[in-house]
N, C-alpha and C. Protein backbone atom coordinates (compact mmCIF):
# COMPACT_ATOMS: atom_id res chain seq x y z
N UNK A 1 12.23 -145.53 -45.24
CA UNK A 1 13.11 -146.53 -44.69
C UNK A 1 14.21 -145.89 -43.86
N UNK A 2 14.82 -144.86 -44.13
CA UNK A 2 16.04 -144.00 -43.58
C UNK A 2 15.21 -143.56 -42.37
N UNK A 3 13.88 -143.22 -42.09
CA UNK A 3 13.57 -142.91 -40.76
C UNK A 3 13.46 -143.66 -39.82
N UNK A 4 12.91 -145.15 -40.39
CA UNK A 4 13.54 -146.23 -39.42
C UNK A 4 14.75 -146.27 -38.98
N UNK A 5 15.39 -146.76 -39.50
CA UNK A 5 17.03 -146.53 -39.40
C UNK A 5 17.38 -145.94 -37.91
N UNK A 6 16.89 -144.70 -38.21
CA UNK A 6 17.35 -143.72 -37.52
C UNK A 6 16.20 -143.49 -36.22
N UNK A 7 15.52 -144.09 -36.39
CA UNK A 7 14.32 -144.14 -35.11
C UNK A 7 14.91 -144.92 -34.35
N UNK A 8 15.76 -146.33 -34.82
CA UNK A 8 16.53 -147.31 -34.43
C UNK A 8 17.75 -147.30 -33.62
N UNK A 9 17.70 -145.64 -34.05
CA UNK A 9 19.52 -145.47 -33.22
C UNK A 9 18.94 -144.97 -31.94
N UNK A 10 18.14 -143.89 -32.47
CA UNK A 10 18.01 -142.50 -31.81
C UNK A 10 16.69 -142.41 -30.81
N UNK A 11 15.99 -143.81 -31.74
CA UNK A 11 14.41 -143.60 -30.67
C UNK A 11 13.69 -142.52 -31.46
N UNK A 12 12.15 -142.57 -31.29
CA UNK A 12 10.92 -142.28 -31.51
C UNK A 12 11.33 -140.59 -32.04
N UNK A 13 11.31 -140.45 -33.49
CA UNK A 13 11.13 -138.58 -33.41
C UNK A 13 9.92 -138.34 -33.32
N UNK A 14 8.78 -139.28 -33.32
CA UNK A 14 7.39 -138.47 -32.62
C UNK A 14 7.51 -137.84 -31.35
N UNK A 15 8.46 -139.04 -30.83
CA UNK A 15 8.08 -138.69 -29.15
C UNK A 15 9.14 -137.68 -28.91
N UNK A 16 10.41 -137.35 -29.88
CA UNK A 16 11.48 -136.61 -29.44
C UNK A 16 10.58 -135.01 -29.68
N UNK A 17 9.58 -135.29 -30.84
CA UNK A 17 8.75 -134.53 -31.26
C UNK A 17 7.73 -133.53 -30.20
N UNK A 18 6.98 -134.76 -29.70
CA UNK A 18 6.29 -134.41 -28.28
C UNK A 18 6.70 -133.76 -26.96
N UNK A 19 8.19 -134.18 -27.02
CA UNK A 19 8.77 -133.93 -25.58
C UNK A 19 9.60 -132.35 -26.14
N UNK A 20 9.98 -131.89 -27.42
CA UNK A 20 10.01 -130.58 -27.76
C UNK A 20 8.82 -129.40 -27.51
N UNK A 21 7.84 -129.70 -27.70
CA UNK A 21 6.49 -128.97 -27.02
C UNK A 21 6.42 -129.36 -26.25
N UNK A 22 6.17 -130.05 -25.18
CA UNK A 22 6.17 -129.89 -23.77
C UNK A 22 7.08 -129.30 -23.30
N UNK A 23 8.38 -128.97 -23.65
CA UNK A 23 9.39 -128.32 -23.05
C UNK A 23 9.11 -126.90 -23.16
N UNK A 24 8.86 -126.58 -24.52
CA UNK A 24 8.14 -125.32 -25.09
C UNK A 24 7.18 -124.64 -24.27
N UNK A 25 6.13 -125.55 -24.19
CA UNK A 25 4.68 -125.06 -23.30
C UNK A 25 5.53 -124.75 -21.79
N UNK A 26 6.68 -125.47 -20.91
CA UNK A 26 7.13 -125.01 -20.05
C UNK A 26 8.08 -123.86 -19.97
N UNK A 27 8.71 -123.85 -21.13
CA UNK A 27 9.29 -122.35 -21.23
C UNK A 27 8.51 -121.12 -21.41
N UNK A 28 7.04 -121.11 -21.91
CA UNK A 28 6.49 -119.87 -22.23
C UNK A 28 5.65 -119.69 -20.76
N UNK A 29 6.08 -120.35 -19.75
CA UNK A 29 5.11 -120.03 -18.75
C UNK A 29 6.03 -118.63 -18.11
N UNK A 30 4.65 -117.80 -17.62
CA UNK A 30 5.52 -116.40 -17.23
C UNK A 30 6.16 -117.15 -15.66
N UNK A 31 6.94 -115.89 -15.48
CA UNK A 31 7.23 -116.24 -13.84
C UNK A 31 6.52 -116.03 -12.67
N UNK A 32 6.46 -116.91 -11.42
CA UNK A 32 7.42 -117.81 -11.08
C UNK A 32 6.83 -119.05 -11.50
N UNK A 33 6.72 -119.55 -12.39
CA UNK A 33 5.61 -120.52 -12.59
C UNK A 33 6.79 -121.13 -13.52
N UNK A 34 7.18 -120.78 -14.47
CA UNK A 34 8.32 -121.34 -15.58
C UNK A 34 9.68 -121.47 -14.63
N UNK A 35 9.93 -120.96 -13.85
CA UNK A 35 11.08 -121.21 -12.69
C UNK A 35 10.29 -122.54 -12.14
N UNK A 36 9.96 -123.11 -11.28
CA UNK A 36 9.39 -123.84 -10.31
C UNK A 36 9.23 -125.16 -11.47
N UNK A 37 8.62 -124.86 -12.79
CA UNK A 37 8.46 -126.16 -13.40
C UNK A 37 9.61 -126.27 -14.44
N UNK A 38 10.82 -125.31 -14.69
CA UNK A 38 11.93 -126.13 -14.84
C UNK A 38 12.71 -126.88 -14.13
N UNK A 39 12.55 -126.09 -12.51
CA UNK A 39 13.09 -126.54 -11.61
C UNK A 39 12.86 -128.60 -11.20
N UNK A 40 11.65 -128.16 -11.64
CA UNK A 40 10.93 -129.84 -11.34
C UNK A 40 11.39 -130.27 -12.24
N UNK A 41 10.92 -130.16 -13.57
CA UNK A 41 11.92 -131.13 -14.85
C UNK A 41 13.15 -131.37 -14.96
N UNK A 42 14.10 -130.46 -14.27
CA UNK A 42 15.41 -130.89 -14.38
C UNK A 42 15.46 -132.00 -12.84
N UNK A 43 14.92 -131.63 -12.29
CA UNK A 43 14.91 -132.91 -10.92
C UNK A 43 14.32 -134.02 -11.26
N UNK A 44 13.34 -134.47 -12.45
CA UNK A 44 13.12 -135.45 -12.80
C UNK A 44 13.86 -136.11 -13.16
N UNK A 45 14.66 -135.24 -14.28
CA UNK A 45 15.68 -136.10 -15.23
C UNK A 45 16.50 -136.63 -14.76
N UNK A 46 16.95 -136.62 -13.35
CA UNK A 46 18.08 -136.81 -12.27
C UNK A 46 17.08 -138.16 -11.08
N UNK A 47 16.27 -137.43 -11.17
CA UNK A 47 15.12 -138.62 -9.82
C UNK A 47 15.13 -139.34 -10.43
N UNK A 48 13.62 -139.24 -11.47
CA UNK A 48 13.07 -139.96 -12.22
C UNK A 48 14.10 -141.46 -12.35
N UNK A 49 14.48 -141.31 -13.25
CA UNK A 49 15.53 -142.83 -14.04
C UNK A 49 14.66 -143.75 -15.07
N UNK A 50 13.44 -142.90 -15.39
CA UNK A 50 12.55 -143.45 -15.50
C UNK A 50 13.02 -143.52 -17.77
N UNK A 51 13.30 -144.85 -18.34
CA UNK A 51 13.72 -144.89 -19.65
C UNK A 51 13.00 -145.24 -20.72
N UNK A 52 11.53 -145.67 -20.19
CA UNK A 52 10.19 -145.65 -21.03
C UNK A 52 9.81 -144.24 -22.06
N UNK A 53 10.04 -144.35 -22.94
CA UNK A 53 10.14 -142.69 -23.61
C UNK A 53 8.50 -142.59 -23.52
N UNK A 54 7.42 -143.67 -23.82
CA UNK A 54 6.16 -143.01 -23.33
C UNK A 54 5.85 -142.71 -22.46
N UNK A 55 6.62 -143.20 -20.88
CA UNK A 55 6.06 -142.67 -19.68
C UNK A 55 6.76 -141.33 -19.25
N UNK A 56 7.77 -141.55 -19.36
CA UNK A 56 8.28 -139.84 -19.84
C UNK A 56 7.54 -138.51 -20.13
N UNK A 57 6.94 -138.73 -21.63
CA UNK A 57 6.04 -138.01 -22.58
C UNK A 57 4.95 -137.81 -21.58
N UNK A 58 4.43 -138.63 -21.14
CA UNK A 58 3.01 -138.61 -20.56
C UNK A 58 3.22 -138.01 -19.39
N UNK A 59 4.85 -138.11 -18.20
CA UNK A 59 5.02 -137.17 -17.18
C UNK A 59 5.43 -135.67 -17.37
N UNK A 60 6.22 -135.60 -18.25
CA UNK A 60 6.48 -133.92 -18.87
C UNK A 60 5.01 -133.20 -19.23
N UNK A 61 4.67 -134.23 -20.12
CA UNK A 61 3.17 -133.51 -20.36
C UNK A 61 2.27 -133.07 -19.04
N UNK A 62 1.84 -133.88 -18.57
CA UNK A 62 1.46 -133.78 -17.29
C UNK A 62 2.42 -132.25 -16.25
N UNK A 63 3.46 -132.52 -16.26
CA UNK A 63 4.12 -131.57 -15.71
C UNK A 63 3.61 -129.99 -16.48
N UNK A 64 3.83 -130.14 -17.42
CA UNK A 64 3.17 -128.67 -18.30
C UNK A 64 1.78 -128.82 -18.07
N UNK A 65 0.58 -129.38 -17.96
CA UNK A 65 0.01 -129.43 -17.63
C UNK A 65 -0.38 -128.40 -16.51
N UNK A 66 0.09 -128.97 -15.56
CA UNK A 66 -0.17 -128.65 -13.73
C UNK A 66 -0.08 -127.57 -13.85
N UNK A 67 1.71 -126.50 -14.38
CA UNK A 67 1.63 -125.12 -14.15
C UNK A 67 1.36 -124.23 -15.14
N UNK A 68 0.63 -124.88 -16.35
CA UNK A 68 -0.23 -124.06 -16.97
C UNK A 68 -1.23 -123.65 -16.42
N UNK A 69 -2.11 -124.82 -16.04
CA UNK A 69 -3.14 -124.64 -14.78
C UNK A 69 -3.13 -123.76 -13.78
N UNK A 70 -1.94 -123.59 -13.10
CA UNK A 70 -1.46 -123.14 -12.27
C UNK A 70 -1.93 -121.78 -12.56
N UNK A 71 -0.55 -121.60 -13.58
CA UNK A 71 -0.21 -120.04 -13.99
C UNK A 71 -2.08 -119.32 -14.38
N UNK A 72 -2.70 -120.05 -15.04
CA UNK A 72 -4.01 -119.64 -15.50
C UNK A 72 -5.18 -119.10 -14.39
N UNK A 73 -4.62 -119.98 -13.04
CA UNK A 73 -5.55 -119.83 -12.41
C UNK A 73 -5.11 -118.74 -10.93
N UNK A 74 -4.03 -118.92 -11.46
CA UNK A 74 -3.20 -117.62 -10.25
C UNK A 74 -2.98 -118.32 -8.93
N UNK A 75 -2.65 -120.03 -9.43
CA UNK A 75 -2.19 -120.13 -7.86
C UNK A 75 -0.92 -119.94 -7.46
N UNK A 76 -0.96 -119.86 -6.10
CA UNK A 76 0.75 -120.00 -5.80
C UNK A 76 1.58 -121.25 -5.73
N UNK A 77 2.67 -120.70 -6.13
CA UNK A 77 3.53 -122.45 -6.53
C UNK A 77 3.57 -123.08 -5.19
N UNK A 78 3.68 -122.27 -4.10
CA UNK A 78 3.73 -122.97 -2.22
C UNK A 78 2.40 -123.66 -2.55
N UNK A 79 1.05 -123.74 -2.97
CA UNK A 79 -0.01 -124.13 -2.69
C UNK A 79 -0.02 -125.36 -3.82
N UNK A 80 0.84 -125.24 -4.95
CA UNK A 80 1.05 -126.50 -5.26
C UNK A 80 2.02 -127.44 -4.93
N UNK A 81 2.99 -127.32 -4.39
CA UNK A 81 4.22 -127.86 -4.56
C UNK A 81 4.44 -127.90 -2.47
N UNK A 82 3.94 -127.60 -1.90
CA UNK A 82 3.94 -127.38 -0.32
C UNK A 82 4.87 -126.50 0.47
N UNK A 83 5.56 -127.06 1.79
CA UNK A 83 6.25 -126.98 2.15
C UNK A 83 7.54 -127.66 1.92
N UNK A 84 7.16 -128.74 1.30
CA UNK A 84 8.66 -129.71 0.93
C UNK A 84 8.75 -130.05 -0.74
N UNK A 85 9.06 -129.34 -1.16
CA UNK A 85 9.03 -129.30 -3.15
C UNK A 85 9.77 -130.61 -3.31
N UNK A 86 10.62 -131.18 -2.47
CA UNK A 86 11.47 -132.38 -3.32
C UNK A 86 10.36 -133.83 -3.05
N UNK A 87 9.63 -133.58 -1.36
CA UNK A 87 8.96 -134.39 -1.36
C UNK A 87 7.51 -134.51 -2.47
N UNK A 88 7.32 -133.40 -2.71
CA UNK A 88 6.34 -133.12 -3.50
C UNK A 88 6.92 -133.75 -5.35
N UNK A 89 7.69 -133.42 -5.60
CA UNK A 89 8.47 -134.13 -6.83
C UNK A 89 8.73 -135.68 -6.64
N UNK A 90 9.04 -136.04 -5.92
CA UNK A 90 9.39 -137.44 -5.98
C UNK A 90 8.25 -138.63 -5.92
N UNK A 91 6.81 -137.63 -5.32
CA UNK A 91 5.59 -138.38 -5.07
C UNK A 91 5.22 -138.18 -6.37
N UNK A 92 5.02 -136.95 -7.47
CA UNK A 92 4.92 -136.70 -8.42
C UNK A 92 5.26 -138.20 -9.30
N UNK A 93 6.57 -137.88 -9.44
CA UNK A 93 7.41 -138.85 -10.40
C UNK A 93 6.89 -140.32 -10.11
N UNK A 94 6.77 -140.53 -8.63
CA UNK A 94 6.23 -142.15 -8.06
C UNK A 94 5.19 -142.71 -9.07
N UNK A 95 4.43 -141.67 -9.20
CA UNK A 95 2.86 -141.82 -9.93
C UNK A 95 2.62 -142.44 -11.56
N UNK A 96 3.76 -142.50 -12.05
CA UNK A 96 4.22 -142.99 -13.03
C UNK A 96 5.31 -144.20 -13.53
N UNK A 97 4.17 -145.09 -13.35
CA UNK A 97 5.47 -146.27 -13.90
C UNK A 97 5.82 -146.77 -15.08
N UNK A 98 7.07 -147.14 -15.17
CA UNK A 98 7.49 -147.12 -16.12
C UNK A 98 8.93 -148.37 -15.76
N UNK A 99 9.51 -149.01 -16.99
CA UNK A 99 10.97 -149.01 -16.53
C UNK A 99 12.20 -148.01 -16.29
N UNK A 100 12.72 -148.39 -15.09
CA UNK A 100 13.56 -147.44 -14.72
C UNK A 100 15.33 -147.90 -14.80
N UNK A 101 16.19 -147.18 -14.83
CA UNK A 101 17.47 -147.65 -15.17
C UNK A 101 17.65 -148.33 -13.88
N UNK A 102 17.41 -147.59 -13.03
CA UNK A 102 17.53 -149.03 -11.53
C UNK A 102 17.18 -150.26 -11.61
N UNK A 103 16.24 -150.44 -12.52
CA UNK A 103 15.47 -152.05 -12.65
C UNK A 103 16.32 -153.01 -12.99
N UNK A 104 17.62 -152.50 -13.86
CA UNK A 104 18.58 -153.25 -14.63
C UNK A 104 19.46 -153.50 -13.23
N UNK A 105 19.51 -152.83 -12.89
CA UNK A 105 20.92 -152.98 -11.98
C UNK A 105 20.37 -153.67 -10.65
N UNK A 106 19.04 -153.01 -10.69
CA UNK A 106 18.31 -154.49 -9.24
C UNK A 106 18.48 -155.72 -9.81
N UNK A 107 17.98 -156.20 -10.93
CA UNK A 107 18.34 -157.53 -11.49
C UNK A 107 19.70 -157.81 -11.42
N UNK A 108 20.54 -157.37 -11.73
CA UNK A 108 21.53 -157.26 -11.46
C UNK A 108 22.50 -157.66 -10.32
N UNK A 109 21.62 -157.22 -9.47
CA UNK A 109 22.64 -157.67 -7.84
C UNK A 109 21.49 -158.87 -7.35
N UNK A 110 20.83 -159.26 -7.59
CA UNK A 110 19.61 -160.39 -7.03
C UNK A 110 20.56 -161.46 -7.79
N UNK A 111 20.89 -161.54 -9.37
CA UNK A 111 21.19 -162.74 -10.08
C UNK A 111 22.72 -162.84 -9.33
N UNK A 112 23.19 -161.58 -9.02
CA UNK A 112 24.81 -162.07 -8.38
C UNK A 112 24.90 -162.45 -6.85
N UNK A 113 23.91 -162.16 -6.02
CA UNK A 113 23.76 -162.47 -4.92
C UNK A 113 23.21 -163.60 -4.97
N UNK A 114 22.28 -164.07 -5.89
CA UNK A 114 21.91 -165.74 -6.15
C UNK A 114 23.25 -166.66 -6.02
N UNK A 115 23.72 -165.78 -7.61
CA UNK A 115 25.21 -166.62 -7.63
C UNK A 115 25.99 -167.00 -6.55
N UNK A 116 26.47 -165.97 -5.50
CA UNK A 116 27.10 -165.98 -4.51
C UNK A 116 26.76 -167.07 -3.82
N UNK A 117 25.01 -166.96 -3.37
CA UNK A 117 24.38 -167.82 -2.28
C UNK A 117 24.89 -169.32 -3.16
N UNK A 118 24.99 -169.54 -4.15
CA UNK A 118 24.35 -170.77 -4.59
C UNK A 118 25.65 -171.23 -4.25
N UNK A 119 26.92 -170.77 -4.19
CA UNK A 119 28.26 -171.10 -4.35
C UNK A 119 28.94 -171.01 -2.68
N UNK A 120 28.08 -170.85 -2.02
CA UNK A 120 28.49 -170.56 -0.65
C UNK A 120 27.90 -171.52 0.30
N UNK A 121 27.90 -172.62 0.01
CA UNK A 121 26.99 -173.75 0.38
C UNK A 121 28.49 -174.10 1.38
N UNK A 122 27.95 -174.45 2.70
CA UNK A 122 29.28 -175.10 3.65
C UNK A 122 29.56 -176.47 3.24
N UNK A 123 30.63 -176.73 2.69
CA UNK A 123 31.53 -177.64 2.94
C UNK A 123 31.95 -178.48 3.93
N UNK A 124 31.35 -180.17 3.68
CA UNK A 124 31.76 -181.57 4.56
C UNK A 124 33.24 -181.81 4.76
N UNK A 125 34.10 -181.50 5.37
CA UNK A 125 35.29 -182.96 5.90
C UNK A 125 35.22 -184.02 5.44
């Protein structure tokens, strides 16, 4: 019962669980391969906005994924990641939907710009 509780405050320790090894599997990558995919995970956490803790899980994973692959197969991070790494991250992150903290705040300005419109009706003499 106390792990509910506390799953309740804190959210999923499976998934806080999951997203500790994936972080793991990205720290043991040798270099430059563990550079390039922290580099990307910390630009997620900032891009992304993404607050679905499973779509998360499933993009980190994925992210460890790629430059394990990577590292295993001796490619170069330019041959994954291109000429433009941010464009290459943000198409990344696209690929995954999820709710995002923007979603709140788009609702947000649509219901107050409703409001506005609805209240801005011209006035008869």
């Amino acid at each position: 019962m106390a792990a509910k509780w506390i799953e309740t405050l804190t959210g999923s320790l499976e998934q806080k669980k999951q997203y500790k090894q994936d972080k793991a599997r990205i720290d043991a990558l040798p270099e430059p391969y563990t550079i390039a995919a922290k580099a990307m995970h910390r630009y997620f956490m900032y891009y992304g906005g993404i607050t679905d803790g499973g779509t998360l899980l499933t993009m980190f994973g994925d992210l460890a994924d790629l430059w394990e692959r990577a590292a295993i197969d001796g490619t170069p991070v330019r041959a994954i990641v291109g000429d433009d790494p941010v464009e290459f991250a943000e198409t990344f992150v696209q690929a995954y939907s999820g709710k995002q903290w923007i979603d709140k705040e788009r609702e947000q300005l649509l219901k107050a710009i409703d409001a506005a419109a609805a209240d801005d009706t011209p006035k008869e003499d």
